[in-house]
Protein backbone atom coordinates (compact mmCIF):
# COMPACT_ATOMS: atom_id res chain seq x y z
CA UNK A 1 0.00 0.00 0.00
CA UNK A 2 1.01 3.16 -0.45
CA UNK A 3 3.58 5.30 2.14
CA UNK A 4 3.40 8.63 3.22
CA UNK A 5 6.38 10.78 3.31
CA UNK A 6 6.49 14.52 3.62
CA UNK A 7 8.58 16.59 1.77
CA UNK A 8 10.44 19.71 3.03
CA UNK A 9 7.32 22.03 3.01
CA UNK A 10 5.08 19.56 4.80
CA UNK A 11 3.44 18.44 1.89
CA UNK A 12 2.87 14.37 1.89
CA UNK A 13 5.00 12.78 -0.92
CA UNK A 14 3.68 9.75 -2.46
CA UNK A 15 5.60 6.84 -2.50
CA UNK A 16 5.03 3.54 -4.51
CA UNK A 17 5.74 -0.06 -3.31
CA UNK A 18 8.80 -1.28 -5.50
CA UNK A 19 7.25 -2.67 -8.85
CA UNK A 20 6.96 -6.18 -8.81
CA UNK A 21 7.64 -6.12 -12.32
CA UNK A 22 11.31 -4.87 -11.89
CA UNK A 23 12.21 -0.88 -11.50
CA UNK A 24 10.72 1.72 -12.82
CA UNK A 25 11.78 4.05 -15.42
CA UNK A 26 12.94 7.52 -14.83
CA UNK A 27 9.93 8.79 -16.25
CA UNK A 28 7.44 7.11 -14.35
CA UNK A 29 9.71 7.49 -11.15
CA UNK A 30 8.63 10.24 -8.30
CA UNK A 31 11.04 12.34 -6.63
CA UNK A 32 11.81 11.49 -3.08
CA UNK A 33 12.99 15.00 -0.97
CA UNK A 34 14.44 13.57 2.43
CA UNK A 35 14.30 15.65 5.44
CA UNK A 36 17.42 18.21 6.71
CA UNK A 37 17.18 16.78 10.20
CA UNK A 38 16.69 13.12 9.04
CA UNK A 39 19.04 10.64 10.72
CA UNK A 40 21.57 8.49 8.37
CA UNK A 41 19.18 6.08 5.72
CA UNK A 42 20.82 3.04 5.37
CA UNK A 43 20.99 2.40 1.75
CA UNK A 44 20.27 -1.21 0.52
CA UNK A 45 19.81 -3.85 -2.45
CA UNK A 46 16.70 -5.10 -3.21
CA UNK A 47 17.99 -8.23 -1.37
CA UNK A 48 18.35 -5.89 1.75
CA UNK A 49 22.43 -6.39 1.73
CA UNK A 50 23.87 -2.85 2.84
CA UNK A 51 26.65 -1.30 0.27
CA UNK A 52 29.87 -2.20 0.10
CA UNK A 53 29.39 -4.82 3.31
CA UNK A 54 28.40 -7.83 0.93
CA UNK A 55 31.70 -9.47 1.79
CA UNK A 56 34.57 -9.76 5.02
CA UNK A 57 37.57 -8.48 6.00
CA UNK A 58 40.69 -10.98 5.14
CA UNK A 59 41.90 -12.58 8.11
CA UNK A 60 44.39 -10.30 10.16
CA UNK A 61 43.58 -7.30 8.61
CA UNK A 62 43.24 -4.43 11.25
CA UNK A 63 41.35 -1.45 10.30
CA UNK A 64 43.85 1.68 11.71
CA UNK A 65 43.14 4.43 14.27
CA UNK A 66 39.80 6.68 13.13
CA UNK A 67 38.74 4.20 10.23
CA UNK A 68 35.18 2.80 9.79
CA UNK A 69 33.90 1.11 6.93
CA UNK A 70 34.85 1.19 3.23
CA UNK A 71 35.75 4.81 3.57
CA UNK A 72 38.35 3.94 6.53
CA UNK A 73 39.99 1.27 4.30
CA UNK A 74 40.29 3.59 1.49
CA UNK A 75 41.76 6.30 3.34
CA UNK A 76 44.62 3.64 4.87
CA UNK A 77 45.34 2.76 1.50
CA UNK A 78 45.74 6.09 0.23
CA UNK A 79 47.82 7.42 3.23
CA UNK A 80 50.17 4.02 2.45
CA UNK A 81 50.45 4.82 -1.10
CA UNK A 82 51.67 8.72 -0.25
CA UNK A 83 54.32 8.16 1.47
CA UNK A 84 57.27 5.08 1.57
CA UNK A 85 56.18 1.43 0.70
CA UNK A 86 58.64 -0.89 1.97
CA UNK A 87 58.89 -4.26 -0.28
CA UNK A 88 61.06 -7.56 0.82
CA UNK A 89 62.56 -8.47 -2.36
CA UNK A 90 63.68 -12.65 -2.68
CA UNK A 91 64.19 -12.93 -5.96
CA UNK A 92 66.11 -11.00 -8.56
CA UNK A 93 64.23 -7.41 -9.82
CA UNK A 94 63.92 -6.53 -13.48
CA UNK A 95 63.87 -3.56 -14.53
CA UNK A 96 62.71 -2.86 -18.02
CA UNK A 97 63.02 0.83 -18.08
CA UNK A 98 66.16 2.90 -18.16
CA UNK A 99 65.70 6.99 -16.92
CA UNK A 100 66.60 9.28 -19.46
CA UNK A 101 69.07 11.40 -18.22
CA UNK A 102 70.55 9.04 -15.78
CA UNK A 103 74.03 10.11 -14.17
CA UNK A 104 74.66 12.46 -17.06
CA UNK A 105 74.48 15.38 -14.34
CA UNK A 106 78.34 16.56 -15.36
CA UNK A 107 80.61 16.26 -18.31
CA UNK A 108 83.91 14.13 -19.17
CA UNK A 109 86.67 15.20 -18.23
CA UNK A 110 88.72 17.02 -20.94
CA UNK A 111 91.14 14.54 -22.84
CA UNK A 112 88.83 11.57 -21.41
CA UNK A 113 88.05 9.41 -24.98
CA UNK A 114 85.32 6.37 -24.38
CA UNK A 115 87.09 3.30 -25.99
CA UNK A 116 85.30 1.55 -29.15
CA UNK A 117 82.01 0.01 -28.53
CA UNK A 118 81.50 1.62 -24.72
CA UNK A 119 78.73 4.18 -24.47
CA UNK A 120 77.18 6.30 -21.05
CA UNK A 121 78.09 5.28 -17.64
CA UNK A 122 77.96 1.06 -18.43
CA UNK A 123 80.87 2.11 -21.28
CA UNK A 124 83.34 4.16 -18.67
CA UNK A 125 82.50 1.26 -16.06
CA UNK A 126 83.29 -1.42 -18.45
CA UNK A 127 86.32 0.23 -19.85
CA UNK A 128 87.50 0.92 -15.67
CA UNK A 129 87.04 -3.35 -15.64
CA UNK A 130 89.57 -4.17 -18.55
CA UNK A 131 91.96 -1.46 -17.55
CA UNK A 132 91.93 -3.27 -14.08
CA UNK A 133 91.80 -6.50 -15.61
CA UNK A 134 94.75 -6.25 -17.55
CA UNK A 135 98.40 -4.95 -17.00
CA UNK A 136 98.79 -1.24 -15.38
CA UNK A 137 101.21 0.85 -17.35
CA UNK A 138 103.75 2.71 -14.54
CA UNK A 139 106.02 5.37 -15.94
CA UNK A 140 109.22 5.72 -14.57
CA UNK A 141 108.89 9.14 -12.43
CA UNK A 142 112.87 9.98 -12.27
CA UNK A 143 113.77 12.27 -15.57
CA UNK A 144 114.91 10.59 -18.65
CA UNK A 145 118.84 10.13 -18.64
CA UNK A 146 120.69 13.72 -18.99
CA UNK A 147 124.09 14.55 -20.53
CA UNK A 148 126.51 17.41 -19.80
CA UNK A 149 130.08 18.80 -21.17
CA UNK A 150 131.08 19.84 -17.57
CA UNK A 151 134.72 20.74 -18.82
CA UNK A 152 134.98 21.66 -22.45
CA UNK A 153 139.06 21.79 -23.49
CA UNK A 154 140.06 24.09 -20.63
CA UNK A 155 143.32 24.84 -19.81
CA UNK A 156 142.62 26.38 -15.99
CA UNK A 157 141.24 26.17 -12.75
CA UNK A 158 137.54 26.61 -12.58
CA UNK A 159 134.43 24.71 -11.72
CA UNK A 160 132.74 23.83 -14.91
CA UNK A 161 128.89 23.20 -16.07
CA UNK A 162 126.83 22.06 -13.73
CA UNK A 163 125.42 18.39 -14.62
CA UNK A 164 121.46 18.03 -13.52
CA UNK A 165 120.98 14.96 -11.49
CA UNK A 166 117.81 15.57 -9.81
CA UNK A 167 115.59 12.10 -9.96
CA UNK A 168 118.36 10.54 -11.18
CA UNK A 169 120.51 7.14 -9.60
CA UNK A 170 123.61 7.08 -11.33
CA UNK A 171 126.28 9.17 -12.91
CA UNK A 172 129.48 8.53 -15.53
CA UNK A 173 132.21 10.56 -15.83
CA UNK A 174 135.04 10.90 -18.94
CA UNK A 175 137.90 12.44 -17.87
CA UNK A 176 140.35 13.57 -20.15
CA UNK A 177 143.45 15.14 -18.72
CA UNK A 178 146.52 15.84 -21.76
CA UNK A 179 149.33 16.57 -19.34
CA UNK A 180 149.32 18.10 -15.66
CA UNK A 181 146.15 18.94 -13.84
CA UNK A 182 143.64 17.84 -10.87
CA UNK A 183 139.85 17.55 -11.44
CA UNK A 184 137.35 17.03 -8.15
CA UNK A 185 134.21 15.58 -8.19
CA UNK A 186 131.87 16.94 -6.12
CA UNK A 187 127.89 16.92 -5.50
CA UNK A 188 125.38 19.73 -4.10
CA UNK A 189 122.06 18.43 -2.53
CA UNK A 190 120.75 22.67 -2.10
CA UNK A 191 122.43 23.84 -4.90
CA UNK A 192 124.49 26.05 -3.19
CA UNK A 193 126.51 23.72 -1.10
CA UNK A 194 129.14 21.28 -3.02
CA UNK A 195 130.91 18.54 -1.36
CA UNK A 196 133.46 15.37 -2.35
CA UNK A 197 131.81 12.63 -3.84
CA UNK A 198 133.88 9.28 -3.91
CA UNK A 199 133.83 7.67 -7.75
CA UNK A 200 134.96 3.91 -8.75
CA UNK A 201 137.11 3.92 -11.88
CA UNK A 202 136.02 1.26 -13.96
CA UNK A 203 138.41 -1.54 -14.71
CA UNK A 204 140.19 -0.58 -12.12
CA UNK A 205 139.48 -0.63 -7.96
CA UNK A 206 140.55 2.73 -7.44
CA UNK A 207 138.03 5.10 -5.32
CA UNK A 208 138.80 8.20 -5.18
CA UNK A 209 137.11 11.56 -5.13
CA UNK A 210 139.64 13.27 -7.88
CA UNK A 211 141.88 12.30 -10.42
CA UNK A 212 145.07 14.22 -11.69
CA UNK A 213 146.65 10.86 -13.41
CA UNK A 214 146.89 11.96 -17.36
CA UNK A 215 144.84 10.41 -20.09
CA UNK A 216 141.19 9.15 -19.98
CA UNK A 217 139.14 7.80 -17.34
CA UNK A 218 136.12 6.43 -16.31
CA UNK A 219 134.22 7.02 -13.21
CA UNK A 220 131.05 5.79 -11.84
CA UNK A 221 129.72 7.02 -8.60
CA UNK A 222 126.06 7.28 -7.28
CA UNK A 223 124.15 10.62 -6.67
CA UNK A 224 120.48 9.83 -5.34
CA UNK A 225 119.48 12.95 -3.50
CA UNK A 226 121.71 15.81 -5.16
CA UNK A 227 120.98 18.01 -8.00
CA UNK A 228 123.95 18.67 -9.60
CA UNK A 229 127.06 17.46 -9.71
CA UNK A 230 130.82 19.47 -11.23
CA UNK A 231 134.45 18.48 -12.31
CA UNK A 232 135.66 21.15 -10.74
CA UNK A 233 139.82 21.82 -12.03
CA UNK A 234 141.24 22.45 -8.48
CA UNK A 235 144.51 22.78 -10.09
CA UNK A 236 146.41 22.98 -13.44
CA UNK A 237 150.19 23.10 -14.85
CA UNK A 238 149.49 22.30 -18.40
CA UNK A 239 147.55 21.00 -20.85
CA UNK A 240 143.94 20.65 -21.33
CA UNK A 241 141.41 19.11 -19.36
CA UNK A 242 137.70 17.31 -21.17
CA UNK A 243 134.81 15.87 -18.81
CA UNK A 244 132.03 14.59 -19.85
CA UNK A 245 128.90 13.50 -18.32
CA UNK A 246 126.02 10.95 -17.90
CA UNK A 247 123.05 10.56 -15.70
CA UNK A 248 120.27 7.90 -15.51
CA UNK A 249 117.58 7.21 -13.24
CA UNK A 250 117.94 3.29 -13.18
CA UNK A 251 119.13 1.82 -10.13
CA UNK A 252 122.93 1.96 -8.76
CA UNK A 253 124.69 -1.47 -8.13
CA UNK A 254 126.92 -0.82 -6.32
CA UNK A 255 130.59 -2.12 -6.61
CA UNK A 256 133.04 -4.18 -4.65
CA UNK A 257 136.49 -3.47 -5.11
CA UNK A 258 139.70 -4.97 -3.74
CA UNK A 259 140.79 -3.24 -0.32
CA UNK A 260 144.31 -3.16 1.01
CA UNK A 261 144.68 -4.15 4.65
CA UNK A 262 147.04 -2.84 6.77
CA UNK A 263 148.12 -6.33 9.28
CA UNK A 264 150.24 -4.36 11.65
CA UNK A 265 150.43 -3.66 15.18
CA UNK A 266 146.62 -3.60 16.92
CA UNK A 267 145.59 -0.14 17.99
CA UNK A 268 148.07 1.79 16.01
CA UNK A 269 146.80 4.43 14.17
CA UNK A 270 145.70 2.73 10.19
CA UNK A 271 146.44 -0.57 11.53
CA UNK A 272 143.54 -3.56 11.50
CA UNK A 273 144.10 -6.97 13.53
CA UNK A 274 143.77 -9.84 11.94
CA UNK A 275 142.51 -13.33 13.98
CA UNK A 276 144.36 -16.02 13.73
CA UNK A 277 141.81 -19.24 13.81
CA UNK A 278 143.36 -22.11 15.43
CA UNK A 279 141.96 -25.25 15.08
CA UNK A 280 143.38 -26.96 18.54
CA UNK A 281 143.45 -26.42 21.33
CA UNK A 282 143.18 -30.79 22.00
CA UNK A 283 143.09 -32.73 24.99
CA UNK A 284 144.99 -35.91 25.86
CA UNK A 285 142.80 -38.90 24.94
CA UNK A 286 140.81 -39.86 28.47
CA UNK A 287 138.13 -42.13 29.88
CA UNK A 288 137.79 -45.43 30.57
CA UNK A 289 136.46 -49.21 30.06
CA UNK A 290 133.15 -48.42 31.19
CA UNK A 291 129.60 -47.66 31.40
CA UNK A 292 128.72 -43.97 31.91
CA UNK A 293 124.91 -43.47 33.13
CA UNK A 294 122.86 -40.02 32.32
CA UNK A 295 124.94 -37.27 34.29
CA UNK A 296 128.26 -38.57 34.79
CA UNK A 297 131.53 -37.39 34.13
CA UNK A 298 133.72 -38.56 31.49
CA UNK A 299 137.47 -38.56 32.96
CA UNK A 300 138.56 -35.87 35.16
CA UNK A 301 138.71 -32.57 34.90
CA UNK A 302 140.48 -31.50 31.58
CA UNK A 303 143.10 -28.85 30.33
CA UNK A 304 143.37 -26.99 27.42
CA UNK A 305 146.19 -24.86 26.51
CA UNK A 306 145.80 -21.33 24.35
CA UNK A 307 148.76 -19.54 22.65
CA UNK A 308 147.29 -16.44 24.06
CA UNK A 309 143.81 -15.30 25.28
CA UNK A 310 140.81 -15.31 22.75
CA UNK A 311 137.59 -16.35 21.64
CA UNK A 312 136.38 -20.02 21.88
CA UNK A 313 133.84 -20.27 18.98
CA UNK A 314 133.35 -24.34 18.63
CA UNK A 315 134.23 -27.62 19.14
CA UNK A 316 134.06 -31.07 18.75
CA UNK A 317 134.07 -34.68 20.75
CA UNK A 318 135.80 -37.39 19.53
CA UNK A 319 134.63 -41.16 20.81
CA UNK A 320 137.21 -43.56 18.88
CA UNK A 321 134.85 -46.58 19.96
CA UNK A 322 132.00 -47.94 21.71
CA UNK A 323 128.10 -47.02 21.93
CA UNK A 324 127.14 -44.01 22.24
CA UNK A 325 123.00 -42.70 22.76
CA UNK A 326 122.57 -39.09 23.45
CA UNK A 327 124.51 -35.76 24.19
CA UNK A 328 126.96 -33.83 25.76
CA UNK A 329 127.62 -31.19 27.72
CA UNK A 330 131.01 -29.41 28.07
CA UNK A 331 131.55 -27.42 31.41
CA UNK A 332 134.32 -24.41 30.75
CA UNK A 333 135.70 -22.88 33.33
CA UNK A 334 138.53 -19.86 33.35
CA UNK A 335 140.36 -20.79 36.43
CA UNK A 336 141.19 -24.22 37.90
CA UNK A 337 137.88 -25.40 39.36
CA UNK A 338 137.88 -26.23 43.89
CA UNK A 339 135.36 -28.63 43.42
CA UNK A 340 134.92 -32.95 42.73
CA UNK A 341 134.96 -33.78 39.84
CA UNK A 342 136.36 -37.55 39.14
CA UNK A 343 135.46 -39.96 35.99
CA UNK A 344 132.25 -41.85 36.68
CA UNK A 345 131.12 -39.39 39.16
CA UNK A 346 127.36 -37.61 39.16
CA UNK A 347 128.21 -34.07 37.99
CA UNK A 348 127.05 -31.71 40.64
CA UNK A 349 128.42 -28.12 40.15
CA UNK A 350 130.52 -27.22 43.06
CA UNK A 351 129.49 -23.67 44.68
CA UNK A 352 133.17 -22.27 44.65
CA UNK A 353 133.06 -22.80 41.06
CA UNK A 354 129.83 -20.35 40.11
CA UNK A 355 132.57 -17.74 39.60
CA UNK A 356 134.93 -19.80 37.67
CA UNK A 357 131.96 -20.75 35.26
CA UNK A 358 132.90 -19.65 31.27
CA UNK A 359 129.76 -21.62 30.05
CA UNK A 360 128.58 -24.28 28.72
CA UNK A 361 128.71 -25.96 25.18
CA UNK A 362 126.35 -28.83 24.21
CA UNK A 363 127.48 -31.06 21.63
CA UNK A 364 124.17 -32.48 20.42
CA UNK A 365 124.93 -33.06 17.11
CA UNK A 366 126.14 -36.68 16.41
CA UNK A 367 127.77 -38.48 13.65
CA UNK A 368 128.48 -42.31 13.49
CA UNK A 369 131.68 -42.76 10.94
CA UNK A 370 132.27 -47.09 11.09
CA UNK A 371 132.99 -47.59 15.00
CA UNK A 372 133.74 -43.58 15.31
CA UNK A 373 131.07 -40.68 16.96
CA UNK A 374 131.48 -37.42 16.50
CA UNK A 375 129.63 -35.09 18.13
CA UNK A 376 129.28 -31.49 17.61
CA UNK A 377 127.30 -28.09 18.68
CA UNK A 378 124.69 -27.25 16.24
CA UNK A 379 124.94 -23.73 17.37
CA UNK A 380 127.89 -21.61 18.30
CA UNK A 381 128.87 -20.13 20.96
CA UNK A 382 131.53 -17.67 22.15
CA UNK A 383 133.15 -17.49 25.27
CA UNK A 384 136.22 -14.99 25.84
CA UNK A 385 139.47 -16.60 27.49
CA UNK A 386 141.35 -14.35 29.49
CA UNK A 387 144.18 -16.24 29.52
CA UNK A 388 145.93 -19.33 27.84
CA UNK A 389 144.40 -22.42 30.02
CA UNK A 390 141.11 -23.53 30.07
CA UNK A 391 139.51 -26.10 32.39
CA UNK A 392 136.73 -28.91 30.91
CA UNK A 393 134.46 -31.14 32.55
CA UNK A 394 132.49 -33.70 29.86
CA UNK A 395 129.01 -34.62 31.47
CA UNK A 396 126.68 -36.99 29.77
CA UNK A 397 123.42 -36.63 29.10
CA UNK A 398 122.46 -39.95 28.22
CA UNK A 399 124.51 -43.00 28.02
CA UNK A 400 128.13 -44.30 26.41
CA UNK A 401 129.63 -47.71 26.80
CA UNK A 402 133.37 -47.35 26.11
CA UNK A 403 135.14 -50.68 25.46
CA UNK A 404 138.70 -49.37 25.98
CA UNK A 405 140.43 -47.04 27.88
CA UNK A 406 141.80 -43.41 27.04
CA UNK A 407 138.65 -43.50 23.70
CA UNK A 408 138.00 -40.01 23.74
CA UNK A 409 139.28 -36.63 23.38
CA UNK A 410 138.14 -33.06 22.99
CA UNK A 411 138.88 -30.51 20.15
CA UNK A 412 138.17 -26.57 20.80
CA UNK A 413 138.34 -24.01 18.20
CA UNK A 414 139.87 -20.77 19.63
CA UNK A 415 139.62 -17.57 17.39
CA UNK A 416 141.91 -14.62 18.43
């Protein structure tokens, strides 16, 4: 039946009943005027389903702060979407569009030529990758070689041309000198200050810092760290004097020449000592028919006799036969030692001996030659002798079966 409704002057409004035969067109539709102070209509389907509620909300989904309905979820989209999305990525991103324009904000740098092929930023990378890739091309950073007339046919005192050595390693020198004159080298690192430079005359193993024999020489010295160097004529009689220069930057190897030693008295003025290695001093052969257990003495206490005091750098043991399994230890001392010390006896160092003690060598090294042991240090040791006896006590440090008296004997080698 038909509804009342008023409209906004009071005046009723008919309303029809929803055509059963579907809606009605807009001609043969009435206007509907709601009321100002009319409280939210919900609006439905014919089904009576409200709008935009025909489904759910996915599981987990939280509408935010302030949001209700369709309108709230649109506005937390749209607030997402304005500012930063953050996306996990797991896989590898494509991207199938390149930005115009991209890191062409400057210019090349002048000189700078792309190789063949290379184009944009991917062709200067790709051209950085075979340059690293490959070999590096270093230039030397010294000068290239120089050359200098330093004396040109002069025939007087006078310091020359000035040969440029900055950056450079190495110098050669011609000297030509036709009769009677001197000629210095000499080397400036301010270029104000010269000083004597020492030379090596090739062919020969003459250093010297001048030359005034006649004829031609030549000299090689080194110069890293001047800037100049001058043959300077110091002095001249006659004739005429011709130097010639040469500087590179490779490096200097340096020379070894044949030196002159003076073997005179020690500590006189130009004089060097010169030691004597002697390859005694020896002891008597020693020991006897027995067993010797770890820490026992082989023989008494032995002697040795210097020429005169030195150095005692080595040694060796000498065991003519028997068995032999470990090492031993010789006990120097520089004065006769107070305490016991007999052949077969435990070793125990005797407290008026700590200041008698030289030291101790270990012969640990052991060679078996047919029924023979040697034994040696395998590092040295040097002891200084104050005088021209030294005392020995051999310990063992392990064990040694000798079958025969008087088997073995100590050798020390005395530098002095």
């Amino acid at each position: 039946m038909p509804i009342s409704v008023l409209d906004s002057s009071g005046n009723p409004v008919n309303v029809e009943v929803p055509n059963p035969n579907g809606q009605a067109t807009m001609a043969n539709s009435k206007p509907v005027v709601i009321a100002s102070n009319q409280s939210p209509i919900s609006v439905q389907d014919s089904s009576g389903a409200k709008l935009a509620l025909d489904g759910t909300d996915i599981t987990g989904a939280v509408m935010p702060t302030g949001g209700v309905g369709h309108r709230g979820w649109l506005s937390a989209i749209y607030t997402k979407l304005a500012g930063t999305l953050t996306a996990a990525v797991t896989g590898t991103v494509s991207v199938s569009n390149q930005i115009s324009g991209y890191a062409l904000d400057g210019t090349d740098i002048t000189g700078a030529v792309m190789p063949p092929g290379g184009v944009g930023v991917r062709g200067w990378l790709s051209a950085i990758k075979t340059l690293l890739a490959g070999v590096l091309s270093v230039s030397q950073g010294a000068s290239t070689p120089t050359t200098a007339t330093l004396q040109n046919n002069v025939s007087t005192v006078g310091a020359g041309t000035l040969l440029s050595v900055n950056g450079m390693s190495v110098i050669a020198l011609t000297v030509n000198i036709t009769s009677v004159a001197t000629v210095v080298f000499e080397g400036t690192e301010d270029g104000t200050n010269f000083t004597a430079l020492n030379a090596v005359q090739l062919g020969t193993t003459t250093i010297a810092s001048s030359v005034s024999a006649s004829g031609i020489s030549v000299w090689e010295m080194p110069v890293g760290g001047l800037v100049s160097v001058r043959a300077r004529v110091s002095a001249y009689t006659s004739g005429n004097i011709t130097v010639t220069g040469h500087a590179v930057p490779i490096s200097y190897n340096s020379k070894v020449v044949k030196a002159t030693i003076d073997q005179t008295t020690p500590g006189v003025s130009n004089a060097v000592a010169i030691s004597n290695i002697i390859t005694g001093p020896q002891t008597a052969a020693f020991g006897s028919a027995a067993t010797y257990a770890n820490n026992t003495q082989i023989g008494p206490v032995q002697t040795f006799t210097v020429p005169s005091s030195g150095l005692i750098s080595d040694g060796a043991m000498i065991l003519a036969s028997g068995s032999f399994a470990g090492t031993v230890d010789i006990v120097l001392f520089n004065a006769a030692p107070g305490g016991t010390y007999n052949d077969q006896g435990v070793f125990t160092l005797n407290s008026s001996d700590y200041n008698k003690l030289l030291g101790v060598i270990s012969f640990n090294s052991v060679s078996q030659f047919g029924i023979t042991t040697v034994l040696q240090p395998t590092s040295s040791k040097t002891y200084e002798v104050s005088g021209t006896t030294i005392w020995a006590v051999a310990v063992i440090r392990g064990s040694v079966i000798l079958t025969a008296a008087n088997q073995v004997q100590i050798n020390l080698q005395v530098v002095k």
